[in-house]
N, C-alpha and C. Protein backbone atom coordinates (compact mmCIF):
# COMPACT_ATOMS: atom_id res chain seq x y z
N UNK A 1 0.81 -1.19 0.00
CA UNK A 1 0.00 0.00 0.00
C UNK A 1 0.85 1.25 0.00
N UNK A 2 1.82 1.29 0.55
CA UNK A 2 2.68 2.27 0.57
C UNK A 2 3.60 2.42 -1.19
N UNK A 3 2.89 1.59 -1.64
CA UNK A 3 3.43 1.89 -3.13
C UNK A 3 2.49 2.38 -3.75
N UNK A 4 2.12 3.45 -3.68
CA UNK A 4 1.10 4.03 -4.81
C UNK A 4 1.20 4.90 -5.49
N UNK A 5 0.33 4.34 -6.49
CA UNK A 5 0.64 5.21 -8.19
C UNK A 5 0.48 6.16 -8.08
N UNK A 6 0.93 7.67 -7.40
CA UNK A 6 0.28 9.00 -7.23
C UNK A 6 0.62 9.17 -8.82
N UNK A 7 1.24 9.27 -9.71
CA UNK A 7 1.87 9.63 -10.91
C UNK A 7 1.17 9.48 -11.73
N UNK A 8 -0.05 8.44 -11.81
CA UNK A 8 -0.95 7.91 -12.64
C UNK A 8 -2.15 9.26 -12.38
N UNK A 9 -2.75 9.37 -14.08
CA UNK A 9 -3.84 10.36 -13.98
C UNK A 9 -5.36 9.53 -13.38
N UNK A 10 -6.02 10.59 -13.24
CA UNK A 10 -7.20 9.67 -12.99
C UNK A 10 -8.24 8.84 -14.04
N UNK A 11 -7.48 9.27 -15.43
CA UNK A 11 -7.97 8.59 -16.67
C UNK A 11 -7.74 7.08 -16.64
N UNK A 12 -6.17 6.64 -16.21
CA UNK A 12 -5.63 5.27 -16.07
C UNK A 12 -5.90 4.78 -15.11
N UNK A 13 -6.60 5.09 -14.11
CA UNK A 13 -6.66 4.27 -13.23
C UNK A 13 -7.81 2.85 -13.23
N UNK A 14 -7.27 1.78 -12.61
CA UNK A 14 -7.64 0.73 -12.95
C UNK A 14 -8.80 0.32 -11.24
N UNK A 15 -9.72 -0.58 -11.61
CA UNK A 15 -10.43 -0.85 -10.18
C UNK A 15 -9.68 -1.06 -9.19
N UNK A 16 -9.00 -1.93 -9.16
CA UNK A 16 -7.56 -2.51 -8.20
C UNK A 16 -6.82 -0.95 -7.62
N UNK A 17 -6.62 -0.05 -8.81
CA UNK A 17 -5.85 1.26 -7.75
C UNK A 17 -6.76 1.77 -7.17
N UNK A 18 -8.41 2.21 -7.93
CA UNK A 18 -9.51 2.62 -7.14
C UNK A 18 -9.63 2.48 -5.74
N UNK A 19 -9.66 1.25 -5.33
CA UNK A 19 -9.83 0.37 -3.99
C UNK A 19 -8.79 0.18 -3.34
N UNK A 20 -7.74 0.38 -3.92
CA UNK A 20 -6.45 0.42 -2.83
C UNK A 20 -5.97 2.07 -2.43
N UNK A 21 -6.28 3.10 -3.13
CA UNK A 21 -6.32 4.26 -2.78
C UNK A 21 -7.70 4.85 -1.86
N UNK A 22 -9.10 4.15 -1.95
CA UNK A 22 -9.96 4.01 -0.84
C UNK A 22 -9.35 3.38 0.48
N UNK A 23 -8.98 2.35 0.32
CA UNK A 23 -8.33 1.97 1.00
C UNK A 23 -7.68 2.83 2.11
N UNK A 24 -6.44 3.13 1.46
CA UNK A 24 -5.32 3.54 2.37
C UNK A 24 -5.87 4.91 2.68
N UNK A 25 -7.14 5.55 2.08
CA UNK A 25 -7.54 7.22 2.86
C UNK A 25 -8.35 6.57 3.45
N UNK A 26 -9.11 5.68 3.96
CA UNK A 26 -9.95 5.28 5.12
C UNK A 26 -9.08 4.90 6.39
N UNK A 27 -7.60 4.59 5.90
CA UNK A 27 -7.25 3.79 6.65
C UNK A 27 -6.65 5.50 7.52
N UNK A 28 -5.91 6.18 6.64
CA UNK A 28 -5.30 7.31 7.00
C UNK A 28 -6.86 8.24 7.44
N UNK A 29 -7.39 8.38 7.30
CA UNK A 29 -8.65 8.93 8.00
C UNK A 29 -8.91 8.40 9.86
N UNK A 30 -8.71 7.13 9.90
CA UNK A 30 -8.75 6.76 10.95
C UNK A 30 -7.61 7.03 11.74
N UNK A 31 -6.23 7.19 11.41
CA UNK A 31 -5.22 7.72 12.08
C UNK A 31 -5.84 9.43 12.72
N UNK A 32 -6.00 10.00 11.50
CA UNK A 32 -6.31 10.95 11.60
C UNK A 32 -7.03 11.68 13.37
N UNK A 33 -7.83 10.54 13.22
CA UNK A 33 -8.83 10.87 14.20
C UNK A 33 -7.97 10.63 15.95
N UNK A 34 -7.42 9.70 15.58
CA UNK A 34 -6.57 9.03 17.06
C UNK A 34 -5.73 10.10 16.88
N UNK A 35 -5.12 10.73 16.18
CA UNK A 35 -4.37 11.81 16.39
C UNK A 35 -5.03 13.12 16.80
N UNK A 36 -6.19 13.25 16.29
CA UNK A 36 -6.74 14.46 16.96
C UNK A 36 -7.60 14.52 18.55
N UNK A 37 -7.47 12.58 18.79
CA UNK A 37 -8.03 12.36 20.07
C UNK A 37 -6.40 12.51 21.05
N UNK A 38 -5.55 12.21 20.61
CA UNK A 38 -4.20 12.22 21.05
C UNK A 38 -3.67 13.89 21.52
N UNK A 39 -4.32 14.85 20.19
CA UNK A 39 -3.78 16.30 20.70
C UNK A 39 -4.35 16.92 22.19
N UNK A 40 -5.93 16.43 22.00
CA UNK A 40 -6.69 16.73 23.17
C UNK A 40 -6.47 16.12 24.20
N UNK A 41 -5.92 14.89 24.39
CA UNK A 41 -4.95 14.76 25.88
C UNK A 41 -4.33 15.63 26.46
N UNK A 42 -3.16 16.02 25.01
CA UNK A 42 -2.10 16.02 25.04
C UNK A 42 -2.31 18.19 25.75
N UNK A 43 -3.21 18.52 24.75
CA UNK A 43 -3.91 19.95 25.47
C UNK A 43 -4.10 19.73 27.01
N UNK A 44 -4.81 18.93 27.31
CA UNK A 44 -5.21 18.98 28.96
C UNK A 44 -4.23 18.64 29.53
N UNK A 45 -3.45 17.37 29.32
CA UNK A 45 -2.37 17.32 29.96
C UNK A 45 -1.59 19.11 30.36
N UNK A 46 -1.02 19.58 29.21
CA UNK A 46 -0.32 20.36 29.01
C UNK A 46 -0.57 21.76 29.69
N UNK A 47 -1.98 21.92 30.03
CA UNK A 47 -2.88 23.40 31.44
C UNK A 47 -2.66 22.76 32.10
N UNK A 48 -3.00 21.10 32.58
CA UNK A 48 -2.90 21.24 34.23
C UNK A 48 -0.71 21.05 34.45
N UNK A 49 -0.45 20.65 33.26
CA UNK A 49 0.98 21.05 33.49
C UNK A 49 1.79 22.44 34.02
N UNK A 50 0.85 23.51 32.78
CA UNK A 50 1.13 25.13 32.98
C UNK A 50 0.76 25.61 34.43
N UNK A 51 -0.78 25.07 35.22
CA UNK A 51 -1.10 25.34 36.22
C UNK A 51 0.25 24.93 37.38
N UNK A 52 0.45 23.50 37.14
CA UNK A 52 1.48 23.56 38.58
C UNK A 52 2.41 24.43 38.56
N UNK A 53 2.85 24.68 37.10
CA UNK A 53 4.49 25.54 37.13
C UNK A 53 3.64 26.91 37.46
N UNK A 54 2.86 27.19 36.93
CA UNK A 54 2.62 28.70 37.89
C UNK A 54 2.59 28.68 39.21
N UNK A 55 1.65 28.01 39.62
CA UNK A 55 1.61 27.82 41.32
C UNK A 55 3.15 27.82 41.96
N UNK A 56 4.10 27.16 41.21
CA UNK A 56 5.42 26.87 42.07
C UNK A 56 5.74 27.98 41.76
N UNK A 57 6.19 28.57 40.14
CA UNK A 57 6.44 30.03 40.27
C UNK A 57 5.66 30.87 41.28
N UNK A 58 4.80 30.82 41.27
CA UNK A 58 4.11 32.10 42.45
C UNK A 58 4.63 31.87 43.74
N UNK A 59 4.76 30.67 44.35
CA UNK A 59 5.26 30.37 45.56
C UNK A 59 7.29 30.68 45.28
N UNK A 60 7.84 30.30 44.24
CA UNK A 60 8.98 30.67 44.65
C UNK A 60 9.37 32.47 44.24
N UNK A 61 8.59 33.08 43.46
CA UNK A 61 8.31 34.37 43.38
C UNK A 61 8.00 35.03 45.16
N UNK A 62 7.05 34.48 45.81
CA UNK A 62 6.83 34.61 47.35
C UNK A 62 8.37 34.32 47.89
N UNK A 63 8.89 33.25 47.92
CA UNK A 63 9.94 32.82 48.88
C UNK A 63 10.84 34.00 48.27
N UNK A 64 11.36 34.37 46.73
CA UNK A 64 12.45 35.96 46.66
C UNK A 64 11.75 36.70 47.24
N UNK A 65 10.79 37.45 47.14
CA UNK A 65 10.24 38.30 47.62
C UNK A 65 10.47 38.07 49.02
N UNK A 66 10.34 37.36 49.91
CA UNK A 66 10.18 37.32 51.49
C UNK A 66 12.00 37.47 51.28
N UNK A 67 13.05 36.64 50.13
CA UNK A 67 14.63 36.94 50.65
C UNK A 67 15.15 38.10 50.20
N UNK A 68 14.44 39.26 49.43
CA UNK A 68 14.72 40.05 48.99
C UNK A 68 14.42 41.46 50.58
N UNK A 69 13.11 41.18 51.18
CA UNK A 69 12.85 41.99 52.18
C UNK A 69 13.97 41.67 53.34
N UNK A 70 14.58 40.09 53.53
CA UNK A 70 15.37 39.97 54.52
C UNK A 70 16.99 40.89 54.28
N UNK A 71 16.78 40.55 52.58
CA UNK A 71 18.32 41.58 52.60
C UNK A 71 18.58 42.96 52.58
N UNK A 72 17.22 43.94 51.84
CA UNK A 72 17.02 45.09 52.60
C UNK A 72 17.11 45.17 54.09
N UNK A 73 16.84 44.19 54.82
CA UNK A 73 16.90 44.77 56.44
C UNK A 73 18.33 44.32 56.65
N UNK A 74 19.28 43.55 56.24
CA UNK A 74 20.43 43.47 56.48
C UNK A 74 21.28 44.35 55.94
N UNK A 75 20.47 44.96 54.49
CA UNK A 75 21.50 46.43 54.26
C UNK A 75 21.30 47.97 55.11
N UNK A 76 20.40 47.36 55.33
CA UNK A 76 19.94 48.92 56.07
C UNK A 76 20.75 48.61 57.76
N UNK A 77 20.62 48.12 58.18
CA UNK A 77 21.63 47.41 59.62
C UNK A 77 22.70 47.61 59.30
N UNK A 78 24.00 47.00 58.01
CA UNK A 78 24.98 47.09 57.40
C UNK A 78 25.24 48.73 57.32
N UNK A 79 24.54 49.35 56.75
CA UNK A 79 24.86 51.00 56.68
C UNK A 79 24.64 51.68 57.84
N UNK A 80 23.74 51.51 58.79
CA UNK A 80 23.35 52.13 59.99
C UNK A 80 25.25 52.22 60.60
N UNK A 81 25.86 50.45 61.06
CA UNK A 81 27.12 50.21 61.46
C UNK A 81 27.91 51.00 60.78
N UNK A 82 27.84 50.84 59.07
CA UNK A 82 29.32 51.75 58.28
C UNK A 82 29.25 53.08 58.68
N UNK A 83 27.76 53.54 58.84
CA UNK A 83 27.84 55.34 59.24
C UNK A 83 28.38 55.77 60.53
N UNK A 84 28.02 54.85 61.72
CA UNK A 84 28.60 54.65 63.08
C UNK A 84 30.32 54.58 62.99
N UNK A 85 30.84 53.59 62.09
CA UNK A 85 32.09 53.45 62.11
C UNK A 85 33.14 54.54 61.31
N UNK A 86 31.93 55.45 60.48
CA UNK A 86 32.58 56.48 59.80
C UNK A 86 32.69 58.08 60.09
N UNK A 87 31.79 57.64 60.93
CA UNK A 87 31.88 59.25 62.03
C UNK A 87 32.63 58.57 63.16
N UNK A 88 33.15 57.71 63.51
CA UNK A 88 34.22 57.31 64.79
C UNK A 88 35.33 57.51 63.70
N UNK A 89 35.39 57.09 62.95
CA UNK A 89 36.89 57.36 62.09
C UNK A 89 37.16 59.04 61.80
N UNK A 90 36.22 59.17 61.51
CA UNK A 90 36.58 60.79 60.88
C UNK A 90 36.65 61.47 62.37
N UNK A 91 36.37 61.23 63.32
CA UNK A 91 36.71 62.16 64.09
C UNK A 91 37.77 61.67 64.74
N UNK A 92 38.50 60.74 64.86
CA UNK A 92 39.67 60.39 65.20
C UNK A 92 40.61 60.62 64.07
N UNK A 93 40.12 61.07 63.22
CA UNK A 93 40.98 61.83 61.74
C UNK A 93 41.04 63.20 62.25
N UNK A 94 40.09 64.12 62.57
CA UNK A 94 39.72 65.42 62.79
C UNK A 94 40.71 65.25 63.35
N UNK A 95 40.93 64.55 64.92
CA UNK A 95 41.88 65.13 66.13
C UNK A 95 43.56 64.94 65.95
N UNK A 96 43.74 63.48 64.85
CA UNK A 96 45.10 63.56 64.52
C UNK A 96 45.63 64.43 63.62
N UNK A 97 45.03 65.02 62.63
CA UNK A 97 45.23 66.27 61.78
C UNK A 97 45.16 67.43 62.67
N UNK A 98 44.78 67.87 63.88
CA UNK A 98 44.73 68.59 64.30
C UNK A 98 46.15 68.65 65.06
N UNK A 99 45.97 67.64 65.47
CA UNK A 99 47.85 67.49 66.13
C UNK A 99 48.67 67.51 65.24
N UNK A 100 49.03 66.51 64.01
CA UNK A 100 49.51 67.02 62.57
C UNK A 100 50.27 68.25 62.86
N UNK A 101 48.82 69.12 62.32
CA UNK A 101 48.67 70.56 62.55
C UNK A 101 49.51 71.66 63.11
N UNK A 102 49.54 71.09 64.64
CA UNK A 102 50.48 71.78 65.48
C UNK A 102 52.02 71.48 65.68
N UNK A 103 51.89 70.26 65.41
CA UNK A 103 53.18 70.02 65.22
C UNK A 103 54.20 70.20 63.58
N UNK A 104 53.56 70.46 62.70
CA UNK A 104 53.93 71.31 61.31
C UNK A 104 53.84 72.67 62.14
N UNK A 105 53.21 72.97 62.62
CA UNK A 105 53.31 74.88 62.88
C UNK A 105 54.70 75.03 63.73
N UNK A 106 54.80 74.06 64.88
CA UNK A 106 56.43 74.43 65.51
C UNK A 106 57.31 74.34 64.89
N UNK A 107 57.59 73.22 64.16
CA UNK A 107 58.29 72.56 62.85
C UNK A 107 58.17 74.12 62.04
N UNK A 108 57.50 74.39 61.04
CA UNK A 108 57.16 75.46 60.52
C UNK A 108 58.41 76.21 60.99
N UNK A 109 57.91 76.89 62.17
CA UNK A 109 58.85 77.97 62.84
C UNK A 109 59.92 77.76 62.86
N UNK A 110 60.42 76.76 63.53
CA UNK A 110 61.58 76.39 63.66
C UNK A 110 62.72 76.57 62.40
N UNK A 111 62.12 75.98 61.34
CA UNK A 111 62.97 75.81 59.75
C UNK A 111 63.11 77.22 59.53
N UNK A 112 62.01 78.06 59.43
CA UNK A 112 62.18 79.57 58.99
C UNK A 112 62.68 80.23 60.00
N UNK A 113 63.35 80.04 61.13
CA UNK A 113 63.97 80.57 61.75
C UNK A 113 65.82 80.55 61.27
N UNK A 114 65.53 79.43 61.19
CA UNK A 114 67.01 78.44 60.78
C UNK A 114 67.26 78.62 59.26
N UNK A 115 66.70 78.70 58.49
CA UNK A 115 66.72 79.56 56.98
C UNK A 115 67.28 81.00 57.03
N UNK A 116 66.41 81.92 58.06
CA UNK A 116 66.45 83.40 58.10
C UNK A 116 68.09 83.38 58.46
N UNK A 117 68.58 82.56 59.18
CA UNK A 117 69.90 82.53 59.84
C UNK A 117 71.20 82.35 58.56
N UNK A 118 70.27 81.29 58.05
CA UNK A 118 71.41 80.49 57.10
C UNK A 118 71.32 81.48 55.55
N UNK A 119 70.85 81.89 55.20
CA UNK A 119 70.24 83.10 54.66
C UNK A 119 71.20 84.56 54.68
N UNK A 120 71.11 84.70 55.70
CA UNK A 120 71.88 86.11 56.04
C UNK A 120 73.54 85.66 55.84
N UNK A 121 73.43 84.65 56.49
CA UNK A 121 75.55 84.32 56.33
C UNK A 121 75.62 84.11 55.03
N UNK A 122 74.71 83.14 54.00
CA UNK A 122 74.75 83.23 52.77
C UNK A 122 74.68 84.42 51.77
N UNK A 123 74.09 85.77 52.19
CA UNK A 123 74.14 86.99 51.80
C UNK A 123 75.63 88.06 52.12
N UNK A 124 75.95 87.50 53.16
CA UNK A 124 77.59 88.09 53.77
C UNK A 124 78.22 87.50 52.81
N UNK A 125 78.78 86.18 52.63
CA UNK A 125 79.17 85.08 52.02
C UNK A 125 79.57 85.96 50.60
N UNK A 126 78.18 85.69 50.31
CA UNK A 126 78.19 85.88 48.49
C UNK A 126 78.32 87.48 48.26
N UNK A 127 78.47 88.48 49.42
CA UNK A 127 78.37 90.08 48.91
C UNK A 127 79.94 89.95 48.71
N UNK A 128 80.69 89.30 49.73
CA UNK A 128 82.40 89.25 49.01
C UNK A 128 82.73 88.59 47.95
N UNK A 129 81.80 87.32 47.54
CA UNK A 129 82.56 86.78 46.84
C UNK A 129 82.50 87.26 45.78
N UNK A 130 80.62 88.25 45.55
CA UNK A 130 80.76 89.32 44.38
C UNK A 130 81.96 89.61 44.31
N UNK A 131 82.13 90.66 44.88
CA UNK A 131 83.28 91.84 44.94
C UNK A 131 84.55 91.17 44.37
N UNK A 132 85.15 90.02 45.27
CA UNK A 132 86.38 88.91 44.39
C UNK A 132 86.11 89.12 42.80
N UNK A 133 84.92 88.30 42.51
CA UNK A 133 84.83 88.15 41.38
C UNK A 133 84.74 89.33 40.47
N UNK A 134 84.13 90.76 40.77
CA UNK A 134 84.52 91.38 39.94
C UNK A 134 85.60 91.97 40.00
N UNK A 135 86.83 92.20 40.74
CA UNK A 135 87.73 92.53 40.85
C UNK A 135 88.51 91.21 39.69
N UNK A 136 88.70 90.09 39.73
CA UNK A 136 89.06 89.00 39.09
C UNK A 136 88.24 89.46 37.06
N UNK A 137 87.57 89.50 37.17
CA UNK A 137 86.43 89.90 36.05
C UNK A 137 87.18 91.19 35.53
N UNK A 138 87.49 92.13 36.20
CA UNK A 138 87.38 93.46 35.37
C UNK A 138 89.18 93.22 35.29
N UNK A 139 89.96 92.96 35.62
CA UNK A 139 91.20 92.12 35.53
C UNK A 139 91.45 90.96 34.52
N UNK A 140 90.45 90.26 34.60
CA UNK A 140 90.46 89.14 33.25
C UNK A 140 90.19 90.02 31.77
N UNK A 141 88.79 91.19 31.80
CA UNK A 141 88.82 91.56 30.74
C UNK A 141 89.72 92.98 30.36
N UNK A 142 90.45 93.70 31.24
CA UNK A 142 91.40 94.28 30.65
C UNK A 142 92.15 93.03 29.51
N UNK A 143 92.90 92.13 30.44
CA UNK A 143 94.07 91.26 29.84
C UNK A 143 92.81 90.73 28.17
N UNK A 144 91.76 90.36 28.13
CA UNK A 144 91.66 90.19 27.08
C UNK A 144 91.27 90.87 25.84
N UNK A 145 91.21 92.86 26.91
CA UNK A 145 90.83 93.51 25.49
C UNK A 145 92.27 93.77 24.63
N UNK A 146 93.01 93.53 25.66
CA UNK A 146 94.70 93.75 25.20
C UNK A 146 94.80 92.29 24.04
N UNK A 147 94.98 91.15 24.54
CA UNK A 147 95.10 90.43 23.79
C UNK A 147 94.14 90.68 22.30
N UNK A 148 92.83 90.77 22.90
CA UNK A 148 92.09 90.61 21.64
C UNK A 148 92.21 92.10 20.24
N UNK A 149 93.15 92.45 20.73
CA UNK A 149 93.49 94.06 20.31
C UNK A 149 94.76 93.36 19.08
N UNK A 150 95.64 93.10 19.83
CA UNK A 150 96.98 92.16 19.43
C UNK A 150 96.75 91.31 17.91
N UNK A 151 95.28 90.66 18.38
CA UNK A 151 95.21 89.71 17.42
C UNK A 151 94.10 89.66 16.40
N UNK A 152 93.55 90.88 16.46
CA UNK A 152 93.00 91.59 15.30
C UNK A 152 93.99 92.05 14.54
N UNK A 153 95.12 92.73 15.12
CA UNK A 153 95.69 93.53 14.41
C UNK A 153 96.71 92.75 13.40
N UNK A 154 96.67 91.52 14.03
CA UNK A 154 97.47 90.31 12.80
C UNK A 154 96.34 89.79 12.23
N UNK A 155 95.01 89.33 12.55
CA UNK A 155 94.51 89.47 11.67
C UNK A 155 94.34 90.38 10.24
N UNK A 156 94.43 91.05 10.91
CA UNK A 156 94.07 92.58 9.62
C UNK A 156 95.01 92.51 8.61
N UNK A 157 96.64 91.91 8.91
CA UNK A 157 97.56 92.05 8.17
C UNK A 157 97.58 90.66 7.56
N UNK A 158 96.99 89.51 8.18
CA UNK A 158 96.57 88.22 7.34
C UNK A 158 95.66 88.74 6.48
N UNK A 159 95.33 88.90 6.91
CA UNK A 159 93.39 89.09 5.44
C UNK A 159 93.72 90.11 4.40
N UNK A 160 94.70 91.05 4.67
CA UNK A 160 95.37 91.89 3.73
C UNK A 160 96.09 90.88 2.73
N UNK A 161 96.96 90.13 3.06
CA UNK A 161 97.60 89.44 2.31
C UNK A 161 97.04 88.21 1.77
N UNK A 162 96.17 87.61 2.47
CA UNK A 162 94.88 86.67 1.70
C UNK A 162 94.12 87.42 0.61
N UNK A 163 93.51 88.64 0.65
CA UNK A 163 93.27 89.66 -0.48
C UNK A 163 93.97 89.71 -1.51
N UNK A 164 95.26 90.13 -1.35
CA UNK A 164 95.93 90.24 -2.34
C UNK A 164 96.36 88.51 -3.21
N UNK A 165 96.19 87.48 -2.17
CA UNK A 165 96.77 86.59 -2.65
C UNK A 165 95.31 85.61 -3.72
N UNK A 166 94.02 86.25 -3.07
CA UNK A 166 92.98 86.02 -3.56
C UNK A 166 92.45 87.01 -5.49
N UNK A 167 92.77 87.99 -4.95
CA UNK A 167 92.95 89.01 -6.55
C UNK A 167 93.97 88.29 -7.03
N UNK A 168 95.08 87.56 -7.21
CA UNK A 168 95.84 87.42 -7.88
C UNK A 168 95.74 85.96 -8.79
N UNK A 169 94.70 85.07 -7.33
CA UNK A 169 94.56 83.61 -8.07
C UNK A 169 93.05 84.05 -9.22
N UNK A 170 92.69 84.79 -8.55
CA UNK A 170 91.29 85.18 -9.85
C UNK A 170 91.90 85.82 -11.00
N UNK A 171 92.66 86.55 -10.63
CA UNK A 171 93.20 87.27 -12.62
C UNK A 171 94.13 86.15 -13.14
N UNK A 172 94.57 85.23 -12.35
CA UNK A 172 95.64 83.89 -13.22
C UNK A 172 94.33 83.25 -13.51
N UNK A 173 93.63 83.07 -12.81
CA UNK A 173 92.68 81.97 -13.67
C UNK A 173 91.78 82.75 -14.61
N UNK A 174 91.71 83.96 -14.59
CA UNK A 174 90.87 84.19 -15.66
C UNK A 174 91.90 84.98 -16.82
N UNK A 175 93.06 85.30 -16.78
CA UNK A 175 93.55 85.60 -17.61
C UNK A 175 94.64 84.84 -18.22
N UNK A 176 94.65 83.29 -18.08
CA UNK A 176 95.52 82.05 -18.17
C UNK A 176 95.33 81.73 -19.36
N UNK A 177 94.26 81.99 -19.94
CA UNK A 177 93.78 81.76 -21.42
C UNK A 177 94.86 82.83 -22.13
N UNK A 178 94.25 84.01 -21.71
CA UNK A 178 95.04 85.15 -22.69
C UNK A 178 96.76 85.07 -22.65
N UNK A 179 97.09 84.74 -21.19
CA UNK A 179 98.39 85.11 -21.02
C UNK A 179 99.03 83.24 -22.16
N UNK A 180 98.69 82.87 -21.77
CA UNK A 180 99.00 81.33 -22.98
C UNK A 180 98.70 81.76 -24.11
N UNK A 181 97.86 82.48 -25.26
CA UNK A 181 97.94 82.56 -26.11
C UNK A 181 98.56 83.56 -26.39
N UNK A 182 99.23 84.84 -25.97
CA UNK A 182 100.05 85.87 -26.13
C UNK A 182 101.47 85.37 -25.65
N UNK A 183 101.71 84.30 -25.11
CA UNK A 183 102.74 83.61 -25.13
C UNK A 183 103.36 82.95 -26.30
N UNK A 184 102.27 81.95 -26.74
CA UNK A 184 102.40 81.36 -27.93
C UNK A 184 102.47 82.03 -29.13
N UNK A 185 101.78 83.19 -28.99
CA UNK A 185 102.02 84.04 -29.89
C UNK A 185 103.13 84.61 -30.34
């Protein structure tokens, strides 16, 4: 039965396929039906299935809800303590900054006292060693306006003679042509 001529028109068909294609839709008709008695179990089954899982959802929806109120009251207890423990800290902060405080202010004094001191000998100090140094300074630059006087003045008589020795290589090279052919000439 499971071999049937679907391919055949309904012109060819013979009594024998007639009755075996009655056949197998009576037979598939009757499935039909056990299957649609099968869905409607399978429906009821399937609400009073949905019903329990809601019920347990609603009850374990209840049980967060009741652990959700227990941990609000454990945060609110938790912060009540951190605020207690944070005004005991800060004011045992207040009073050691306050000592801090006083003890930078003697400190304080003390250094700028001892600066103002070290300060002033450093101002004695350095008003002579000015004075050395420009005495040394105005002594160094006599000696080098002398020198540097000296050696301009040989400069001047180098660069004179680099001049001349410079005019002389420019007219040989540019008059090396002429002076060779008035030679040869």
């Amino acid at each position: 039965m499971t071999n049937l001529k679907k391919d055949i028109s309904d012109e060819h068909l013979t009594q024998k396929d007639i009755v075996q294609l009655l056949l197998h839709n009576a037979q598939h008709m009757a499935t039909r039906e056990d299957v649609k008695s099968d869905i409607k179990e399978l429906r009821v089954e399937l609400k009073s299935d949905i019903k329990e899982l809601r019920t347990e959802i609603k009850t374990d929806i209840a049980e967060i809800k009741t652990d959700i109120a227990e941990l609000k009251s454990d945060i609110n207890d938790l912060r009540g303590e951190f605020k207690s423990d944070i005004n005991d800290l800060r004011d045992e902060f207040k009073s050691d900054i306050n000592d801090l405080r006083d003890e930078f202010k003697s400190d304080i004094n003390d250094l700028r006292d001892e600066f103002k001191s070290d300060i002033n000998d450093l101002r004695v100090e350095l008003k002579a060693d000015i004075k050395e140094l420009r005495s040394e300074v105005k002594s160094d630059m006599k000696a080098l306006k002398t020198e540097l006087k000296s050696d301009i003045n040989q400069l001047n008589s180098k660069f004179d003679r680099m001049q001349w020795l410079i005019v002389a290589t420019i007219l040989s090279v540019f008059l090396k042509d002429y002076i060779l052919a008035f030679i040869q000439a």
